[in-house]
PDB file of N, CA and C in Angstrom:
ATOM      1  N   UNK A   1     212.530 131.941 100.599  1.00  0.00           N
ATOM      2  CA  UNK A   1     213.746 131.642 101.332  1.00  0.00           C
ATOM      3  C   UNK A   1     213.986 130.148 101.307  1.00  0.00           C
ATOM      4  N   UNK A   2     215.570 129.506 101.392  1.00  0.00           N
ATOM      5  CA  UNK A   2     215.667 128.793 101.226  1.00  0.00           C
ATOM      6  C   UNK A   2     216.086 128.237 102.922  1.00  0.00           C
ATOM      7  N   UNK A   3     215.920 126.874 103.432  1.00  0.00           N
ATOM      8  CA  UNK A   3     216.343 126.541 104.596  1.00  0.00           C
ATOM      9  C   UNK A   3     217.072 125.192 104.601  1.00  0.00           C
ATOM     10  N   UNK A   4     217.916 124.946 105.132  1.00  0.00           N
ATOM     11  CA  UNK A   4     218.741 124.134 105.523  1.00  0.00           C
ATOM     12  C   UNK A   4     219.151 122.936 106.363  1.00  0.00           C
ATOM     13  N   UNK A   5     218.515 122.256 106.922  1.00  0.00           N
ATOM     14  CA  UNK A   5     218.586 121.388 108.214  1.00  0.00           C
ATOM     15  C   UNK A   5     219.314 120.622 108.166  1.00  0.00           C
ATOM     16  N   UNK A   6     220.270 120.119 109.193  1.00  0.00           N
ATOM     17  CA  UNK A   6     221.378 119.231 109.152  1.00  0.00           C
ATOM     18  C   UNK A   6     220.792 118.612 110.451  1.00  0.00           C
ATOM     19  N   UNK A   7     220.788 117.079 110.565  1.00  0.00           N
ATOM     20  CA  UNK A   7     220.032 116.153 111.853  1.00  0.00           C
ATOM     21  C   UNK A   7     221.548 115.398 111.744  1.00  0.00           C
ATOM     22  N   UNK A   8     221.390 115.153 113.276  1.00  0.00           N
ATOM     23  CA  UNK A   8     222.557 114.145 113.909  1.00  0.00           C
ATOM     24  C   UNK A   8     222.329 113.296 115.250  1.00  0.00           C
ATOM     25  N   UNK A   9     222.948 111.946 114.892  1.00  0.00           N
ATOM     26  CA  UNK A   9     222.501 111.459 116.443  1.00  0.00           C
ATOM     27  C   UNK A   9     223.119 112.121 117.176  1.00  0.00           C
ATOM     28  N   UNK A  10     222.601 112.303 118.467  1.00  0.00           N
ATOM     29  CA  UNK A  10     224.063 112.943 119.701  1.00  0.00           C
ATOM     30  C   UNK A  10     224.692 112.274 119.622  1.00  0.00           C
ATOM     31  N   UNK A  11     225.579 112.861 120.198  1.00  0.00           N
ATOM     32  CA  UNK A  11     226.903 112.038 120.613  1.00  0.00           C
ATOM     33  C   UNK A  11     226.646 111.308 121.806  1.00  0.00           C
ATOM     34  N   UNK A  12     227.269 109.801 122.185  1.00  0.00           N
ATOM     35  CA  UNK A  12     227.007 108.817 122.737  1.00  0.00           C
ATOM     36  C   UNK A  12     226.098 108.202 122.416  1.00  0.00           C
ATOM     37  N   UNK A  13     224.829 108.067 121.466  1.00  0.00           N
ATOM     38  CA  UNK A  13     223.812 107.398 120.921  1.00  0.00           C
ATOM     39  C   UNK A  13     224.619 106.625 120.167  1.00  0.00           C
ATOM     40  N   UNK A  14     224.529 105.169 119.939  1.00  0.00           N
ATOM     41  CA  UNK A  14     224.554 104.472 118.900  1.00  0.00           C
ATOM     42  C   UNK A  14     224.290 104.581 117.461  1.00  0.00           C
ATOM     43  N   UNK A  15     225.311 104.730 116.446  1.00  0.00           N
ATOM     44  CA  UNK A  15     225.094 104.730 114.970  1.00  0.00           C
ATOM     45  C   UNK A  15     225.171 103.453 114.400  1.00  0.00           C
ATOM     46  N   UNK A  16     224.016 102.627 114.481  1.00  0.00           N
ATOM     47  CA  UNK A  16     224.511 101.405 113.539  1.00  0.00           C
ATOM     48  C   UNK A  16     224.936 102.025 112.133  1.00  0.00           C
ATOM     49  N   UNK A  17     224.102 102.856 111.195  1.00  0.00           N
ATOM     50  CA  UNK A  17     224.817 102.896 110.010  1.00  0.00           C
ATOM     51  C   UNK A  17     226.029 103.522 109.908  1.00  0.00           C
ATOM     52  N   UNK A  18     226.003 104.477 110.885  1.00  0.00           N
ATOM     53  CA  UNK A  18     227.613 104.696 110.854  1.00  0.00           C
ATOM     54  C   UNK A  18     228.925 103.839 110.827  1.00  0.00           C
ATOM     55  N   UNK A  19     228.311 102.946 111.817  1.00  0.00           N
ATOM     56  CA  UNK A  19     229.257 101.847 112.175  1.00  0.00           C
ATOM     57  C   UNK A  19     229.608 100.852 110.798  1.00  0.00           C
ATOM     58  N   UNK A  20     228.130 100.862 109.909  1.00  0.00           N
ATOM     59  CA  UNK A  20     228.309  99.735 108.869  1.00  0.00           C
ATOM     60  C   UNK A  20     229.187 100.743 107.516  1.00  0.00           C
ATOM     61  N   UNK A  21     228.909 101.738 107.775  1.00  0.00           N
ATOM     62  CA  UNK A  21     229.840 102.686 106.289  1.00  0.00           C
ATOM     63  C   UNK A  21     231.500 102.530 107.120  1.00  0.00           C
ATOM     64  N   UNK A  22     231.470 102.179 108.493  1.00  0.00           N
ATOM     65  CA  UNK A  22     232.516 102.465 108.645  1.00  0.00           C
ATOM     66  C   UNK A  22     233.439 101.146 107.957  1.00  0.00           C
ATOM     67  N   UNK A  23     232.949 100.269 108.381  1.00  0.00           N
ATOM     68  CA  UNK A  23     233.077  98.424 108.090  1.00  0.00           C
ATOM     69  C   UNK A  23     233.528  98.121 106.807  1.00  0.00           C
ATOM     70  N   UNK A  24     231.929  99.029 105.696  1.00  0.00           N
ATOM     71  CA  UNK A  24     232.383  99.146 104.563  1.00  0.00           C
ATOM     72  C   UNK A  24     233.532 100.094 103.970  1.00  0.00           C
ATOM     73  N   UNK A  25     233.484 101.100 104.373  1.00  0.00           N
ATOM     74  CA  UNK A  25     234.757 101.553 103.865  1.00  0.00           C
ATOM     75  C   UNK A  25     236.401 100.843 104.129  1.00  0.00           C
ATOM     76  N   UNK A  26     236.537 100.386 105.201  1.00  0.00           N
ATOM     77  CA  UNK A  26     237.681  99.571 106.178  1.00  0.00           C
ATOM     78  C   UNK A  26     237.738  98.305 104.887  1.00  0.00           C
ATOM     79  N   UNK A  27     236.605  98.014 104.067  1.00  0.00           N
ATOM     80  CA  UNK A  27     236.399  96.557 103.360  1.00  0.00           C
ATOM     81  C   UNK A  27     236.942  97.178 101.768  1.00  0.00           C
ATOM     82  N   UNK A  28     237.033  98.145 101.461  1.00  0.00           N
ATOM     83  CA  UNK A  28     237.070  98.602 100.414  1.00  0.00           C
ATOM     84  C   UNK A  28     238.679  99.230 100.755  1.00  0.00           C
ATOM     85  N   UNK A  29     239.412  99.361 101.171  1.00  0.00           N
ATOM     86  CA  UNK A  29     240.690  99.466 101.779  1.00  0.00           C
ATOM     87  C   UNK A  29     240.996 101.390 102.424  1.00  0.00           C
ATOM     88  N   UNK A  30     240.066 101.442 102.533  1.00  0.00           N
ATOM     89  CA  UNK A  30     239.971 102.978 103.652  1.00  0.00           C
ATOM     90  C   UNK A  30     240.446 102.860 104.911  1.00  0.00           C
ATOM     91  N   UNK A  31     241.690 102.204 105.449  1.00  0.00           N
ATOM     92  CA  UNK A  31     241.690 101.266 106.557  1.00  0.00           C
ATOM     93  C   UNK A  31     242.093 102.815 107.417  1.00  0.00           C
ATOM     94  N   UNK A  32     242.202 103.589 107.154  1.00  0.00           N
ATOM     95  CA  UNK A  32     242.129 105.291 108.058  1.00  0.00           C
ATOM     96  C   UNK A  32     240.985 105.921 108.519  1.00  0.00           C
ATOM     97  N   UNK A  33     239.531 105.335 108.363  1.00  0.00           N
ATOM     98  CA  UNK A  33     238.873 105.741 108.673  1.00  0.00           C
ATOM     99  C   UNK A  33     238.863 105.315 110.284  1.00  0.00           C
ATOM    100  N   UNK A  34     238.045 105.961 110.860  1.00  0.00           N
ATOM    101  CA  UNK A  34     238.484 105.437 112.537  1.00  0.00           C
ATOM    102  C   UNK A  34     236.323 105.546 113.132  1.00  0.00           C
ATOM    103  N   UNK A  35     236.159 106.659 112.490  1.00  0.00           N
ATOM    104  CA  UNK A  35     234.540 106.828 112.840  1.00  0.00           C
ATOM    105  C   UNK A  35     234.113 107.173 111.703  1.00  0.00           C
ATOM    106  N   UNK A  36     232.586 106.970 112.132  1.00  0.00           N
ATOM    107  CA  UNK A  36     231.672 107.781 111.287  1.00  0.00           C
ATOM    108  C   UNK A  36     230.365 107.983 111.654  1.00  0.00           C
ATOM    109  N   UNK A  37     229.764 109.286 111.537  1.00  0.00           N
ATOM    110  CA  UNK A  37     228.411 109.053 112.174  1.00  0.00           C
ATOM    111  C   UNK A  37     227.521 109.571 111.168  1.00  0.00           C
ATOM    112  N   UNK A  38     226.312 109.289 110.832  1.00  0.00           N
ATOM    113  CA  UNK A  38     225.699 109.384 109.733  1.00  0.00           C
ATOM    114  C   UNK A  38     224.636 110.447 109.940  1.00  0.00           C
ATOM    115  N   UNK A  39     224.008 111.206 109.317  1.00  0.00           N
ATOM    116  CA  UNK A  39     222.865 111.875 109.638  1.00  0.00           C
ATOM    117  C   UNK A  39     221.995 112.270 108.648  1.00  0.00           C
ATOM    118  N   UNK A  40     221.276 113.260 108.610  1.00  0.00           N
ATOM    119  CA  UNK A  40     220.137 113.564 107.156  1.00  0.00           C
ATOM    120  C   UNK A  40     220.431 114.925 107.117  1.00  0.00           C
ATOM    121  N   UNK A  41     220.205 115.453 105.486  1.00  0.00           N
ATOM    122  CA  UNK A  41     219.685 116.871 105.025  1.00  0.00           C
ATOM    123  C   UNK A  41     219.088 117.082 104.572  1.00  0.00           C
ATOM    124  N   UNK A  42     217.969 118.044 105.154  1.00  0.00           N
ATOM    125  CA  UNK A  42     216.810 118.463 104.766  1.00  0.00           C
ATOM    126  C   UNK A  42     216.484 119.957 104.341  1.00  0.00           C
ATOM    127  N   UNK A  43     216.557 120.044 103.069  1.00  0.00           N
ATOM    128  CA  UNK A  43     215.695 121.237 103.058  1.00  0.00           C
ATOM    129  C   UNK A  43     214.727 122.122 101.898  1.00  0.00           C
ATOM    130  N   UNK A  44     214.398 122.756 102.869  1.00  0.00           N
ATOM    131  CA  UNK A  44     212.900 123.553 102.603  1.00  0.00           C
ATOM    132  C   UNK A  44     213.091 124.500 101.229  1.00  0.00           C
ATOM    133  N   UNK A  45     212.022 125.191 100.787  1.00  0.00           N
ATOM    134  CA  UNK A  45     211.589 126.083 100.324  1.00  0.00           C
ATOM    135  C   UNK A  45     210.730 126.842 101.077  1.00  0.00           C
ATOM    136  N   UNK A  46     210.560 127.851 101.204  1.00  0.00           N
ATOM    137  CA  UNK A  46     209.545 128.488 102.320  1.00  0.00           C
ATOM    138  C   UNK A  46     209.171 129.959 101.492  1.00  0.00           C
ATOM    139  N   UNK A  47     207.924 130.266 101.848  1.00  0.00           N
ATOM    140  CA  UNK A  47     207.091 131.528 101.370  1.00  0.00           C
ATOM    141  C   UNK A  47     207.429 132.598 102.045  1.00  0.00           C
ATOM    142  N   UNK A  48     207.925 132.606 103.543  1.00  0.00           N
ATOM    143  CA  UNK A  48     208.256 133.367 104.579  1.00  0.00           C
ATOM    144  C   UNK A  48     209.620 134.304 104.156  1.00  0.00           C
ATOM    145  N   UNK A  49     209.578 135.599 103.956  1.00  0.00           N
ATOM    146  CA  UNK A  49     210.354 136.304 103.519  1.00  0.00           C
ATOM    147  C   UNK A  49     211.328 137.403 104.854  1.00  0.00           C
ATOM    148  N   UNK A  50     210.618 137.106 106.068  1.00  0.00           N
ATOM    149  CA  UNK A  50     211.777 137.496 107.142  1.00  0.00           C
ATOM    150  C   UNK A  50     212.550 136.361 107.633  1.00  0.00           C
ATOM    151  N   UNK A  51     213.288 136.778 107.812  1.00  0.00           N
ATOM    152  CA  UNK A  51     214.670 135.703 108.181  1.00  0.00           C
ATOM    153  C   UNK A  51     214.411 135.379 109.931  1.00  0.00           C
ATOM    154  N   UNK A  52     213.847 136.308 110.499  1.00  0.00           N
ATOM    155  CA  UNK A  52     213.892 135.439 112.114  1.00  0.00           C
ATOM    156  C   UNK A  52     212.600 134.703 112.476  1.00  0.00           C
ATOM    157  N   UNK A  53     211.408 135.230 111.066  1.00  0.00           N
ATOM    158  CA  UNK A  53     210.102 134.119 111.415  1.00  0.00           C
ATOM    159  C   UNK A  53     210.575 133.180 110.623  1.00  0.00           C
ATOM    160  N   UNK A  54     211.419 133.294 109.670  1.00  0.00           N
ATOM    161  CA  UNK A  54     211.458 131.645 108.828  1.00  0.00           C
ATOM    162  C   UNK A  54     212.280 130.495 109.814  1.00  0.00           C
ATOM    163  N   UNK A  55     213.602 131.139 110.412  1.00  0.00           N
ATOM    164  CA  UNK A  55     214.034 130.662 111.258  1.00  0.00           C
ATOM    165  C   UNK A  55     213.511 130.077 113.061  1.00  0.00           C
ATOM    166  N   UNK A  56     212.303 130.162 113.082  1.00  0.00           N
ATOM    167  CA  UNK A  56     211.376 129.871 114.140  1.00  0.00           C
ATOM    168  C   UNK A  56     210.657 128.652 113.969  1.00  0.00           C
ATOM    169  N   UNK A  57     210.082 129.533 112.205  1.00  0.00           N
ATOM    170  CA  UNK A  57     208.867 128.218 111.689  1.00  0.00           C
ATOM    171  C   UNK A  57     210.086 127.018 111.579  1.00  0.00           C
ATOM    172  N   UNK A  58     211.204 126.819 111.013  1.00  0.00           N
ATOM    173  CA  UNK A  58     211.852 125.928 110.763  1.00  0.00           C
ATOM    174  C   UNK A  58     212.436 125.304 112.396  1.00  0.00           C
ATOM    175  N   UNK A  59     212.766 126.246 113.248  1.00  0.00           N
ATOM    176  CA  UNK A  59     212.914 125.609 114.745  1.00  0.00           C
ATOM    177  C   UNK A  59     211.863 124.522 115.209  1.00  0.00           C
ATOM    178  N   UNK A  60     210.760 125.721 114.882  1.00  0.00           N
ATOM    179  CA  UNK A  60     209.539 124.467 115.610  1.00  0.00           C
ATOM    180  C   UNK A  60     209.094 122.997 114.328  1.00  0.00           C
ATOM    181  N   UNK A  61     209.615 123.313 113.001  1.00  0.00           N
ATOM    182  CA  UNK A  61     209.032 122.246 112.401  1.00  0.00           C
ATOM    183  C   UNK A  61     210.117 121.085 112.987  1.00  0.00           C
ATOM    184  N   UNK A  62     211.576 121.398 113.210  1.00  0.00           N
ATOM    185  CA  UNK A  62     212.856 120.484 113.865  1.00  0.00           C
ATOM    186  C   UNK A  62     212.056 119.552 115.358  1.00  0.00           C
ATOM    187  N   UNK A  63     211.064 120.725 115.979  1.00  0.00           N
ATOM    188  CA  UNK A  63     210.937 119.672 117.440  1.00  0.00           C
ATOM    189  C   UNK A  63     210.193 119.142 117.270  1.00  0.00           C
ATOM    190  N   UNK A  64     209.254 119.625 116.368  1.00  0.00           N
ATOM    191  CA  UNK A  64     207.910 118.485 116.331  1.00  0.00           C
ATOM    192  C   UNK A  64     207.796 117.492 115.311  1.00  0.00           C
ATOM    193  N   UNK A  65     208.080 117.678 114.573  1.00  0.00           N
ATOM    194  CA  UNK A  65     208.882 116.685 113.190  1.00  0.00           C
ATOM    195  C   UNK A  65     210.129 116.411 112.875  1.00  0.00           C
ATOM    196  N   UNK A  66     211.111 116.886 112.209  1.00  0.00           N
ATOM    197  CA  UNK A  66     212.147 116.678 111.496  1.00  0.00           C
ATOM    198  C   UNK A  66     213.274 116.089 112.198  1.00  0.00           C
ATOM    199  N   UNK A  67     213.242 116.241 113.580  1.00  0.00           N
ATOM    200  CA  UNK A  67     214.364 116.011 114.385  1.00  0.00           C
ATOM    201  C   UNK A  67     213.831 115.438 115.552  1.00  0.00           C
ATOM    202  N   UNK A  68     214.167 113.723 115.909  1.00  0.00           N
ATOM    203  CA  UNK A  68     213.824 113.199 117.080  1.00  0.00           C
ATOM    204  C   UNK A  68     214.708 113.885 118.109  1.00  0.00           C
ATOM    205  N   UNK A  69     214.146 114.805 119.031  1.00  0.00           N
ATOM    206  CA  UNK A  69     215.008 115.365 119.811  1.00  0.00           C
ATOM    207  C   UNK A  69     215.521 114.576 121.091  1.00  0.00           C
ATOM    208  N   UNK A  70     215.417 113.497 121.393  1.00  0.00           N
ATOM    209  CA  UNK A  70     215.508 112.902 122.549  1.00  0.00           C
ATOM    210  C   UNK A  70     216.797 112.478 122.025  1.00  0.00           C
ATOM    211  N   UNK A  71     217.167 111.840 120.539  1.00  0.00           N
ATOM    212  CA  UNK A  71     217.841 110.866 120.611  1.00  0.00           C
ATOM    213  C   UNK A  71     219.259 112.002 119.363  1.00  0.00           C
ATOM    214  N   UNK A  72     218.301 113.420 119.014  1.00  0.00           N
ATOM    215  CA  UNK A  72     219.084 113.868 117.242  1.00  0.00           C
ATOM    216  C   UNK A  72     218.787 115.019 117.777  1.00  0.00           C
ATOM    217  N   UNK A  73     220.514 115.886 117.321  1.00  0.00           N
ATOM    218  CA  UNK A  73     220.640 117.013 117.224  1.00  0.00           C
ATOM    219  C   UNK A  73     219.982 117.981 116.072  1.00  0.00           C
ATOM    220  N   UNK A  74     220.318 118.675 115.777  1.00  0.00           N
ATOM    221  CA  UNK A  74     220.000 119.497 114.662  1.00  0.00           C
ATOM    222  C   UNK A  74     220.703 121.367 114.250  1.00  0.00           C
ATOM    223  N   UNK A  75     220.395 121.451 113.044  1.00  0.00           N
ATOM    224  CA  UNK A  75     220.966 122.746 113.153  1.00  0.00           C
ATOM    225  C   UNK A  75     220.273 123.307 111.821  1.00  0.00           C
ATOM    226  N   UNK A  76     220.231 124.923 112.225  1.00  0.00           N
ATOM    227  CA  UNK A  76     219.434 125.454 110.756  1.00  0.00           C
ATOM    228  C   UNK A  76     220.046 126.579 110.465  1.00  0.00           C
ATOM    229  N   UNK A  77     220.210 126.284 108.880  1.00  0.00           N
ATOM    230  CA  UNK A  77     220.866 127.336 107.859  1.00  0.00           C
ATOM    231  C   UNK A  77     219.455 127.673 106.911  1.00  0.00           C
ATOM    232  N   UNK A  78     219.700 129.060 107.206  1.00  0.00           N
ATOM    233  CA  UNK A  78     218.653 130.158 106.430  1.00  0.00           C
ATOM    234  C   UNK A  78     219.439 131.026 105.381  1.00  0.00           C
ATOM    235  N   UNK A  79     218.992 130.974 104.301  1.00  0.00           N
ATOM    236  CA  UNK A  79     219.391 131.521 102.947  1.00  0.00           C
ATOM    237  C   UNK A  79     218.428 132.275 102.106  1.00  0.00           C
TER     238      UNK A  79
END
């Protein structure tokens, strides 16, 4: 199975790089951009062939690794 992870700061956290793609794009004449918030994609290959244990193992790998949860959202796509 294949897995999916999409990480994001929350909302109200500070994005410096967001802020700097935003700068740069505004510099490159994108002057419509208004935000941007940046985040990571991650994903797996997995041996796990049921879909609600792969989707668990990948929950718990998000809290304890992949995703600072204090400060980053997250979300998981199973394929």
């Amino acid at each position: 199975m294949k897995a999916r992870v999409h990480v994001m700061l929350k909302n109200g956290v500070l994005d410096p790089q967001g802020a700097a793609v935003r700068h740069a794009l505004g510099s490159l004449g994108f002057d419509g951009v208004e935000g941007v918030r940046q985040g990571k994609v991650i994903e797996l290959d997995l041996a796990e062939t049921d879909h609600a244990k792969a989707e668990a193992q990948v929950t718990e790998m998000c809290e304890k690794l992949l995703a600072n949860t204090v400060i980053e959202s997250y979300s998981v796509e199973i394929a």
